[in-house]
PDB file of N, CA and C in Angstrom:
ATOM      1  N   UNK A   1     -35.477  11.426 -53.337  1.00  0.00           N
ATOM      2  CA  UNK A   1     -35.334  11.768 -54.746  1.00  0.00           C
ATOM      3  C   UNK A   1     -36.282  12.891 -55.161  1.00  0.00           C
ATOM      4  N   UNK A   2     -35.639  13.297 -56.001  1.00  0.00           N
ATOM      5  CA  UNK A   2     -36.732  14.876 -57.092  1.00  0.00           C
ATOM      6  C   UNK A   2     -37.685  13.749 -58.272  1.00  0.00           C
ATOM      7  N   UNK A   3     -38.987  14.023 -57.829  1.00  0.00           N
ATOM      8  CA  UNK A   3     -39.505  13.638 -58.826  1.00  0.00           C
ATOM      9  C   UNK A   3     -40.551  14.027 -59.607  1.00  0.00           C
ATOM     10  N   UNK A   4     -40.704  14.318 -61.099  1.00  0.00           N
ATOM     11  CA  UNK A   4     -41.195  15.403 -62.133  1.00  0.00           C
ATOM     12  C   UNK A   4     -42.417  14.269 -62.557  1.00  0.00           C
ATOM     13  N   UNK A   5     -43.581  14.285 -61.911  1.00  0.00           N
ATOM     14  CA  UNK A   5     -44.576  14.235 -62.272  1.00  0.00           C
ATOM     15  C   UNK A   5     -45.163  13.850 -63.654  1.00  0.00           C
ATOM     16  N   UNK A   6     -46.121  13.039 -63.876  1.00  0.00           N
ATOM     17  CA  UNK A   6     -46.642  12.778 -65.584  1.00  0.00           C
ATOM     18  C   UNK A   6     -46.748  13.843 -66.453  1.00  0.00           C
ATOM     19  N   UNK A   7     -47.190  14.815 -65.756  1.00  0.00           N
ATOM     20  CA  UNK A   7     -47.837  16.258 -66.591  1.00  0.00           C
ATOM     21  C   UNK A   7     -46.564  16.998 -66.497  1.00  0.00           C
ATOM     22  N   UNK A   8     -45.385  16.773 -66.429  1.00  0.00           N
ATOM     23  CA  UNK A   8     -43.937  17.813 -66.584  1.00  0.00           C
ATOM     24  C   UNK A   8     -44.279  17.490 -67.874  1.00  0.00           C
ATOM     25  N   UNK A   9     -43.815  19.345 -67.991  1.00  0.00           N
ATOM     26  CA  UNK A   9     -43.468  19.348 -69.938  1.00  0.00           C
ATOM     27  C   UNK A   9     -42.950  20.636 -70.136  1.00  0.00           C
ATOM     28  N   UNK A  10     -41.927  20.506 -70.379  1.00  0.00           N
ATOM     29  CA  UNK A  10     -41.198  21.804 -70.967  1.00  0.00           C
ATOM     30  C   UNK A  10     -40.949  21.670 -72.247  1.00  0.00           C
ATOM     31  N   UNK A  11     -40.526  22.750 -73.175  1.00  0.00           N
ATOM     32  CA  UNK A  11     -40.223  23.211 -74.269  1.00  0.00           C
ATOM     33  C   UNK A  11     -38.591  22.313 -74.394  1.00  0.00           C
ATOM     34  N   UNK A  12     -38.541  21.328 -75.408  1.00  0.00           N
ATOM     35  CA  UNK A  12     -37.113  20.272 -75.876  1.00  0.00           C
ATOM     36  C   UNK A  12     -36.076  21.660 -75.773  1.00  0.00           C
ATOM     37  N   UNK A  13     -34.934  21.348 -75.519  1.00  0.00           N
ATOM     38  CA  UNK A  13     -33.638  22.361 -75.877  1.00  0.00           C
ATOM     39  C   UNK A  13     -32.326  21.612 -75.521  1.00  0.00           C
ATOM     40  N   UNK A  14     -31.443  22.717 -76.246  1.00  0.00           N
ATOM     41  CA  UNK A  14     -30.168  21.580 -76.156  1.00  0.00           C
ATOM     42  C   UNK A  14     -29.459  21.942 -74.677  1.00  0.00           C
ATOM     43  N   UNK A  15     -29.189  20.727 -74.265  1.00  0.00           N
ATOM     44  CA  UNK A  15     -28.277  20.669 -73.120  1.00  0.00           C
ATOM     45  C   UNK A  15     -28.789  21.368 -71.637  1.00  0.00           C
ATOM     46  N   UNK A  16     -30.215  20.332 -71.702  1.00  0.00           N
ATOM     47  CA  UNK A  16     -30.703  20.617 -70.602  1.00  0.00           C
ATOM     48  C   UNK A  16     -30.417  20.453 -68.732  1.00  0.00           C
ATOM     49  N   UNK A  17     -30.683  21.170 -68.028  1.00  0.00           N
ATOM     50  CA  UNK A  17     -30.118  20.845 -66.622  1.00  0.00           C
ATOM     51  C   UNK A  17     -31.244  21.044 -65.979  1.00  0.00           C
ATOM     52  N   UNK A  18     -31.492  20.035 -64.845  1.00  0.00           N
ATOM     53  CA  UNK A  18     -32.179  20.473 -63.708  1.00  0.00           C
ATOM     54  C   UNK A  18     -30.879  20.984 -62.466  1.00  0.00           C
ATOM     55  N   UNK A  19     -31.438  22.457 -62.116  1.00  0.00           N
ATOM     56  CA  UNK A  19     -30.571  23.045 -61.239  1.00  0.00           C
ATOM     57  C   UNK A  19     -30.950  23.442 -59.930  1.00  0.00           C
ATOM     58  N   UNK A  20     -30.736  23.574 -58.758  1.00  0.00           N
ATOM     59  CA  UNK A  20     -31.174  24.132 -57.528  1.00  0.00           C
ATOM     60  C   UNK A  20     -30.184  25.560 -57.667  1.00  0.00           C
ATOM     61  N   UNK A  21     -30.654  26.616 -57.707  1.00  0.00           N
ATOM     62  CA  UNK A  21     -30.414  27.810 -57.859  1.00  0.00           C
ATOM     63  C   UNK A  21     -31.288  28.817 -56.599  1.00  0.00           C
ATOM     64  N   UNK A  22     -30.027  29.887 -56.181  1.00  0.00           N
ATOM     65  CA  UNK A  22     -31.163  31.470 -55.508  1.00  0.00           C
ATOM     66  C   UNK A  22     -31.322  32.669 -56.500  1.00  0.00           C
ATOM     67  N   UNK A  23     -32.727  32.437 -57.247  1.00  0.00           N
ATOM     68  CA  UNK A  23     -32.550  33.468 -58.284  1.00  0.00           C
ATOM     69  C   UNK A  23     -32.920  32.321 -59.539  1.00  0.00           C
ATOM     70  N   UNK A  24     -33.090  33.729 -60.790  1.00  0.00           N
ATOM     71  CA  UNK A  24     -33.614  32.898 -61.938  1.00  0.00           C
ATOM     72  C   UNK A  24     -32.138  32.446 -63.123  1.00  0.00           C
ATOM     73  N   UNK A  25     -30.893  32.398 -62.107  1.00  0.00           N
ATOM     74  CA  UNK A  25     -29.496  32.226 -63.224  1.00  0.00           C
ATOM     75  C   UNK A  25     -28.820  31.101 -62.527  1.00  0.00           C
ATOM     76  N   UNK A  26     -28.089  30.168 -62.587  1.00  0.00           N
ATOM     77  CA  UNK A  26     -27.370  29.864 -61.548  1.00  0.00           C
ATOM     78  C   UNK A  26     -25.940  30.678 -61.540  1.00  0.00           C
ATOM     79  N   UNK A  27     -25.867  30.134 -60.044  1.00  0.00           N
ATOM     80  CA  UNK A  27     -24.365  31.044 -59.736  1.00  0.00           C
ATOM     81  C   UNK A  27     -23.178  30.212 -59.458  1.00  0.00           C
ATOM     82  N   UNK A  28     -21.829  30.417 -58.405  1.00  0.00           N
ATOM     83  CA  UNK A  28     -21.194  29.597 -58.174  1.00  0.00           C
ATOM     84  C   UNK A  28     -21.870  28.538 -57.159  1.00  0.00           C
ATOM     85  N   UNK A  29     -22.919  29.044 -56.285  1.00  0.00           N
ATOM     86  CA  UNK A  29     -23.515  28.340 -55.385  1.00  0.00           C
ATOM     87  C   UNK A  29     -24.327  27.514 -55.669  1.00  0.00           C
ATOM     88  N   UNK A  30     -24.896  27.488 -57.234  1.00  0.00           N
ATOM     89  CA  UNK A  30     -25.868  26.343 -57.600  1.00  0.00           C
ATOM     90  C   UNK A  30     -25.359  25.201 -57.852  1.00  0.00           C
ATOM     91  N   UNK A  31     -26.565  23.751 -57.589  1.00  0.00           N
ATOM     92  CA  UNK A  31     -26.328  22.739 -57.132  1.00  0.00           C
ATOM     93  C   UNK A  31     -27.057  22.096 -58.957  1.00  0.00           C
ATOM     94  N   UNK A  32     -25.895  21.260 -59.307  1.00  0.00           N
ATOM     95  CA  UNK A  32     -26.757  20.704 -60.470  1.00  0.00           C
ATOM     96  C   UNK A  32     -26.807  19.153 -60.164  1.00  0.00           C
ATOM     97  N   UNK A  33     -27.952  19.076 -60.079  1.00  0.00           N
ATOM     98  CA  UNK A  33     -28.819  17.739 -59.934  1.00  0.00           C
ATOM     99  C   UNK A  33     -28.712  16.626 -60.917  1.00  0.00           C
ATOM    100  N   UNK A  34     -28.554  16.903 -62.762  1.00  0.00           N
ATOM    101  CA  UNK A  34     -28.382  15.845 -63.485  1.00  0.00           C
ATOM    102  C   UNK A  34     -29.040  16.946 -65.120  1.00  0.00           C
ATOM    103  N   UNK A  35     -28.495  16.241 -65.903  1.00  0.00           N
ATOM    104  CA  UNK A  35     -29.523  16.157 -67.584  1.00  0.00           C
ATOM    105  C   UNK A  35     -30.554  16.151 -67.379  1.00  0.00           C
ATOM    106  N   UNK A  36     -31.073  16.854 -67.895  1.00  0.00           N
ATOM    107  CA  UNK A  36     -32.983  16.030 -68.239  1.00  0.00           C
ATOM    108  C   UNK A  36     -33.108  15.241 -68.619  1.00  0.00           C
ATOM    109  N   UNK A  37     -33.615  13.891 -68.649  1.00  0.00           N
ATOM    110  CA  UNK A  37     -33.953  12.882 -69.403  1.00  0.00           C
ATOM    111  C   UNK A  37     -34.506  13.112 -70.404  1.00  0.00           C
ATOM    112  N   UNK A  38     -35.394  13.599 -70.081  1.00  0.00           N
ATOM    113  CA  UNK A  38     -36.594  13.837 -71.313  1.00  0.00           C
ATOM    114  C   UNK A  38     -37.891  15.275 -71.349  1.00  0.00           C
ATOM    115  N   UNK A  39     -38.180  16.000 -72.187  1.00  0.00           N
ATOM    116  CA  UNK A  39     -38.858  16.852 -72.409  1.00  0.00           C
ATOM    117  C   UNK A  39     -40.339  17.185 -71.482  1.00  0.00           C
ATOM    118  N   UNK A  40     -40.669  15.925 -71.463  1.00  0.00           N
ATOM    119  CA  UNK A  40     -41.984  15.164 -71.258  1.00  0.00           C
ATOM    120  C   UNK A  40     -42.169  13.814 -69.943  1.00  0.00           C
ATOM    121  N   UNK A  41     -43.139  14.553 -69.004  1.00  0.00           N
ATOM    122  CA  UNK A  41     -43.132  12.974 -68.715  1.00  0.00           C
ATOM    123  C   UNK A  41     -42.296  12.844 -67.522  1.00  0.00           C
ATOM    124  N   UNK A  42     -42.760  11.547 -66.605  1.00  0.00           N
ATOM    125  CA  UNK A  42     -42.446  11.279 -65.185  1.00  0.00           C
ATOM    126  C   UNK A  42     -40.829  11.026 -65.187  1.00  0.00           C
ATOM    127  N   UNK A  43     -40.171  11.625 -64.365  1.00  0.00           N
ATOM    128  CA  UNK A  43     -38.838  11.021 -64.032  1.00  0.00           C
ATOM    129  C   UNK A  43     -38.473  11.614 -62.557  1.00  0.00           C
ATOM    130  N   UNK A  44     -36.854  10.772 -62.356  1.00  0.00           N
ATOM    131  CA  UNK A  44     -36.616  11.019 -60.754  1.00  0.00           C
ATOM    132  C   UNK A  44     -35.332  11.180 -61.387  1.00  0.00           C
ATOM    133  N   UNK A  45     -34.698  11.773 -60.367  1.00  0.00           N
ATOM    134  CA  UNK A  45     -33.687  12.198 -59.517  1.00  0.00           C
ATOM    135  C   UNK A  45     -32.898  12.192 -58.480  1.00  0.00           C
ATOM    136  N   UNK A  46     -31.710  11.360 -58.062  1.00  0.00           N
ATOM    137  CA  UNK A  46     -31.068  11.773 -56.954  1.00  0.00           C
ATOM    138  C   UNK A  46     -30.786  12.801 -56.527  1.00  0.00           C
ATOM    139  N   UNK A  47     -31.397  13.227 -55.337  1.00  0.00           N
ATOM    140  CA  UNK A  47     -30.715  14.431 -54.669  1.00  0.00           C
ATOM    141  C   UNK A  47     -29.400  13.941 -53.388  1.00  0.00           C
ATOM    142  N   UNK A  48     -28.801  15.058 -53.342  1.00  0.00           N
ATOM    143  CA  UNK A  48     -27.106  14.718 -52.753  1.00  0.00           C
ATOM    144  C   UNK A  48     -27.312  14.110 -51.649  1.00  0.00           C
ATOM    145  N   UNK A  49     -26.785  13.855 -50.650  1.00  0.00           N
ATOM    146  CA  UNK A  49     -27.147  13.246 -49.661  1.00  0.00           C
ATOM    147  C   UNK A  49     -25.903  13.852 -48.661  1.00  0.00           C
ATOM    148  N   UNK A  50     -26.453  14.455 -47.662  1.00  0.00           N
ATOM    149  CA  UNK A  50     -25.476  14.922 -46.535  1.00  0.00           C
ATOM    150  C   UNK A  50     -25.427  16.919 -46.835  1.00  0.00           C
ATOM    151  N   UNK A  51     -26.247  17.489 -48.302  1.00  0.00           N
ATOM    152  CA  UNK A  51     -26.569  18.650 -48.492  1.00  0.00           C
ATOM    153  C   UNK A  51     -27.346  19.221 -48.104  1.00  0.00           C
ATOM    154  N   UNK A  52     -27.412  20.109 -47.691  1.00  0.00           N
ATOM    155  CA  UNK A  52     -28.716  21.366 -46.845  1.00  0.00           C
ATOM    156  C   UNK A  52     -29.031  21.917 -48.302  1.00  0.00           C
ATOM    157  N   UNK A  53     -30.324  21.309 -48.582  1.00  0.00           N
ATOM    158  CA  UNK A  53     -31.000  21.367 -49.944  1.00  0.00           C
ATOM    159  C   UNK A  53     -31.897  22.676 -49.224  1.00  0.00           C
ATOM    160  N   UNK A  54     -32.191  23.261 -48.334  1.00  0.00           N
ATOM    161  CA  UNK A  54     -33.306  23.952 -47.900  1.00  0.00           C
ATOM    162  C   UNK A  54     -32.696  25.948 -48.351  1.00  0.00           C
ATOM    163  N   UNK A  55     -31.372  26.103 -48.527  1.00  0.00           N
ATOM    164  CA  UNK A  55     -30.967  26.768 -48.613  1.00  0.00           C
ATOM    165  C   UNK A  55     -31.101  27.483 -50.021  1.00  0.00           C
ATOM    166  N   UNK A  56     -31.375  26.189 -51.054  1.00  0.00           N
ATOM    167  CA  UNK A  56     -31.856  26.668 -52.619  1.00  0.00           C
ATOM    168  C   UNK A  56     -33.343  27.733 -52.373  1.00  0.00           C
ATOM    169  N   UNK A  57     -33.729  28.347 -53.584  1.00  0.00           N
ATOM    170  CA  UNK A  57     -35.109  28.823 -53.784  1.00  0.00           C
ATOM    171  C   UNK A  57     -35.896  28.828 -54.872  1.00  0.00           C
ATOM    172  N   UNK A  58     -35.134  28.015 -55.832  1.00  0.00           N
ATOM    173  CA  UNK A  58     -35.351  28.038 -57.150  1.00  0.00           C
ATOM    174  C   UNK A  58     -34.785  26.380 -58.031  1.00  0.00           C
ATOM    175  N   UNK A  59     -35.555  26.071 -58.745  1.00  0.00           N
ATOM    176  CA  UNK A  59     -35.202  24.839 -59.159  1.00  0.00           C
ATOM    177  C   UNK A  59     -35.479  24.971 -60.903  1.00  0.00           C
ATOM    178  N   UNK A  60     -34.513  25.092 -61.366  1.00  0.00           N
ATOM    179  CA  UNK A  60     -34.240  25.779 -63.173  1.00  0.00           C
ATOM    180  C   UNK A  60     -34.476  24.601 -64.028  1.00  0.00           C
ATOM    181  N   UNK A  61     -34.626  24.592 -65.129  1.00  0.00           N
ATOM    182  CA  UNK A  61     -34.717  23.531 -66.418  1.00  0.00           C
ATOM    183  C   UNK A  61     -33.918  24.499 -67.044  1.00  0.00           C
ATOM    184  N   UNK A  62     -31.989  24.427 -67.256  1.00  0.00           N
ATOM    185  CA  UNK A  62     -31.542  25.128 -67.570  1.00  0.00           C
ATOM    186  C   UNK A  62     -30.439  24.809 -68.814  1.00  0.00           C
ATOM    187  N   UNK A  63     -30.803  25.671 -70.126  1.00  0.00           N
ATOM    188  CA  UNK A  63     -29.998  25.132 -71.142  1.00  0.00           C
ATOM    189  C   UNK A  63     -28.780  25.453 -71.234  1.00  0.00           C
ATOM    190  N   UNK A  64     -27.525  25.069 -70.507  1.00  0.00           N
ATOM    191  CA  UNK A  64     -26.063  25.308 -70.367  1.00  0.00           C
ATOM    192  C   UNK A  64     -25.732  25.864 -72.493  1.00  0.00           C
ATOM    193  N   UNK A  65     -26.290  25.273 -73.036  1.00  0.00           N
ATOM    194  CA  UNK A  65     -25.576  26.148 -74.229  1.00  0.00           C
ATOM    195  C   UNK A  65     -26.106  27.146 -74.724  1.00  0.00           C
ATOM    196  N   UNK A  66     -27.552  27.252 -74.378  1.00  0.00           N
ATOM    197  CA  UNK A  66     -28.148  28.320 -74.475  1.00  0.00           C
ATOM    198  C   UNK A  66     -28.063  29.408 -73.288  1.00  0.00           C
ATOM    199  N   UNK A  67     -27.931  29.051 -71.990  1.00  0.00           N
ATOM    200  CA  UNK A  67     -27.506  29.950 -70.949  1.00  0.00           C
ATOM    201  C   UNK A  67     -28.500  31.095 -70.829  1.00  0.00           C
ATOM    202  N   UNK A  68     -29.686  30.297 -70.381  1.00  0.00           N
ATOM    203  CA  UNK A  68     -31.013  30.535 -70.324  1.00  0.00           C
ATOM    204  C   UNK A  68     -31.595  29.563 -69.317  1.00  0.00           C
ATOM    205  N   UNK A  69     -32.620  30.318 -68.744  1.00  0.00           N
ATOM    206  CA  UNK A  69     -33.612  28.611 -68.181  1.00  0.00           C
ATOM    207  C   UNK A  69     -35.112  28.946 -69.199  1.00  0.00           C
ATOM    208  N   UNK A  70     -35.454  27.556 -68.885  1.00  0.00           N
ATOM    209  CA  UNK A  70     -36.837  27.431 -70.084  1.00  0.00           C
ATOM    210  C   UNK A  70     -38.101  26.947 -69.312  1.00  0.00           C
ATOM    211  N   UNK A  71     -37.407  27.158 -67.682  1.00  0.00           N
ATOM    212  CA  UNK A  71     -38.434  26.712 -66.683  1.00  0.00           C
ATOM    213  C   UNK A  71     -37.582  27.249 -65.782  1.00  0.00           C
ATOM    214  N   UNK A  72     -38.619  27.289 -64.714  1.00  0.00           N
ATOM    215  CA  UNK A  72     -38.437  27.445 -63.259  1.00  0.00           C
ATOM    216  C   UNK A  72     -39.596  27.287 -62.318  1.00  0.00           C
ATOM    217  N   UNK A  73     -39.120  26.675 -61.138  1.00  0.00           N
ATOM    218  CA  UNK A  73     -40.424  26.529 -60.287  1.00  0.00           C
ATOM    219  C   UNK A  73     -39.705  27.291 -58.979  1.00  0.00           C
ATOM    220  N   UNK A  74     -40.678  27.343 -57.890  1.00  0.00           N
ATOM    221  CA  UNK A  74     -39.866  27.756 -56.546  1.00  0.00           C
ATOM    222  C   UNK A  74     -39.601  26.825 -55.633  1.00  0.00           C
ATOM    223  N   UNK A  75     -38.503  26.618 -55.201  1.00  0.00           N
ATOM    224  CA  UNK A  75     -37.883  25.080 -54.728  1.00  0.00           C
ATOM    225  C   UNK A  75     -38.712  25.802 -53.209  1.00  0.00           C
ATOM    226  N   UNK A  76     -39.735  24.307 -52.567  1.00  0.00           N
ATOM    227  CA  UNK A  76     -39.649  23.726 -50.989  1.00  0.00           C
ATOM    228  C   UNK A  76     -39.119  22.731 -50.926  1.00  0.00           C
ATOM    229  N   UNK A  77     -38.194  21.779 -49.916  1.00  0.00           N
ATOM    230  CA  UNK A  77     -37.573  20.989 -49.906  1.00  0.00           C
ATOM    231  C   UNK A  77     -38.638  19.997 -49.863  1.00  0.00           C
ATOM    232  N   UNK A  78     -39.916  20.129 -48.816  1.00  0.00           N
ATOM    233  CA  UNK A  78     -40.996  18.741 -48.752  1.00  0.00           C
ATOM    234  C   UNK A  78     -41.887  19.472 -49.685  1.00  0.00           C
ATOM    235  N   UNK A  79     -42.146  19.891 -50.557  1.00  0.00           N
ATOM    236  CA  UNK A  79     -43.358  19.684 -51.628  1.00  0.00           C
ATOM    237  C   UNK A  79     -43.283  19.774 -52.565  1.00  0.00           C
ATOM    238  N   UNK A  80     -44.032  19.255 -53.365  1.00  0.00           N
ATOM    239  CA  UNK A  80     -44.063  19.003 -54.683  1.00  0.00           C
ATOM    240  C   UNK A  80     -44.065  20.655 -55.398  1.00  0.00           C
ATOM    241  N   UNK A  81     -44.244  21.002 -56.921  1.00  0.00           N
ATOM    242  CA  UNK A  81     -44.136  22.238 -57.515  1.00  0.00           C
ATOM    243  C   UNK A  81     -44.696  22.005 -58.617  1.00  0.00           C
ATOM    244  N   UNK A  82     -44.717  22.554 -58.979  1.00  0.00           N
ATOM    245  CA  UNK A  82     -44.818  23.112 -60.389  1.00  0.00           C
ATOM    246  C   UNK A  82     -44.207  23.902 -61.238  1.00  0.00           C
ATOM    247  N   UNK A  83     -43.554  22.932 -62.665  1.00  0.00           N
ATOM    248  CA  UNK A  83     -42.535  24.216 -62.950  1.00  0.00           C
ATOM    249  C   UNK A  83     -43.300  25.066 -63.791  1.00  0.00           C
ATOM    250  N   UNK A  84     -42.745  26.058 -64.218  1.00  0.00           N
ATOM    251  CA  UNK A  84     -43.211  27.111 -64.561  1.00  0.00           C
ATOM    252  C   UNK A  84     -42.322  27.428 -66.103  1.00  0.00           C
ATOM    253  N   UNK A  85     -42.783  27.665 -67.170  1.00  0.00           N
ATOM    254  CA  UNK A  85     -42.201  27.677 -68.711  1.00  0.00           C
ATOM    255  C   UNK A  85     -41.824  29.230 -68.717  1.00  0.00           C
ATOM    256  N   UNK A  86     -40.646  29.584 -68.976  1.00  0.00           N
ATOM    257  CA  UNK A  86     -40.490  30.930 -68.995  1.00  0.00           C
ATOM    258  C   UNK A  86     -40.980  31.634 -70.181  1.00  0.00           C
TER     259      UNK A  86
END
């Protein structure tokens, strides 16, 4: 599983996504992982199972109605990150 740490905190927005993306947009090739739960604060994630996750480079907090990201970190498949507030 993807999991966002106590100290995750991004900026609230509508219709948030966590995305595995190459690059700071997603494309047809990006992988969307789920909603955000929440703004703030520890949560997990299923990641796919039987996917070559190593191929992403980028992991977005991305607002589908705004069509923007409001984060980004740089995806390693074994380590943790840090996202980054655009």
């Amino acid at each position: 599983p993807l999991k966002l740490t106590h100290d995750f905190l991004v900026v609230a927005g509508p219709d948030l996504y966590l995305v595995l993306a190459n690059g700071t947009t997603p494309d047809k090739g990006a992988l969307y992982l789920g909603k955000l739960k929440q703004a703030t604060g520890s949560q997990t994630y299923d990641l796919p199972k039987g996917k070559d996750l190593s191929t992403y480079t980028t992991l977005l907090v991305w607002s589908k109605k705004e069509k923007r990201a409001v984060a980004s970190a740089e995806w390693h498949m074994n380590s943790g990150g840090m996202m980054h507030q655009m």
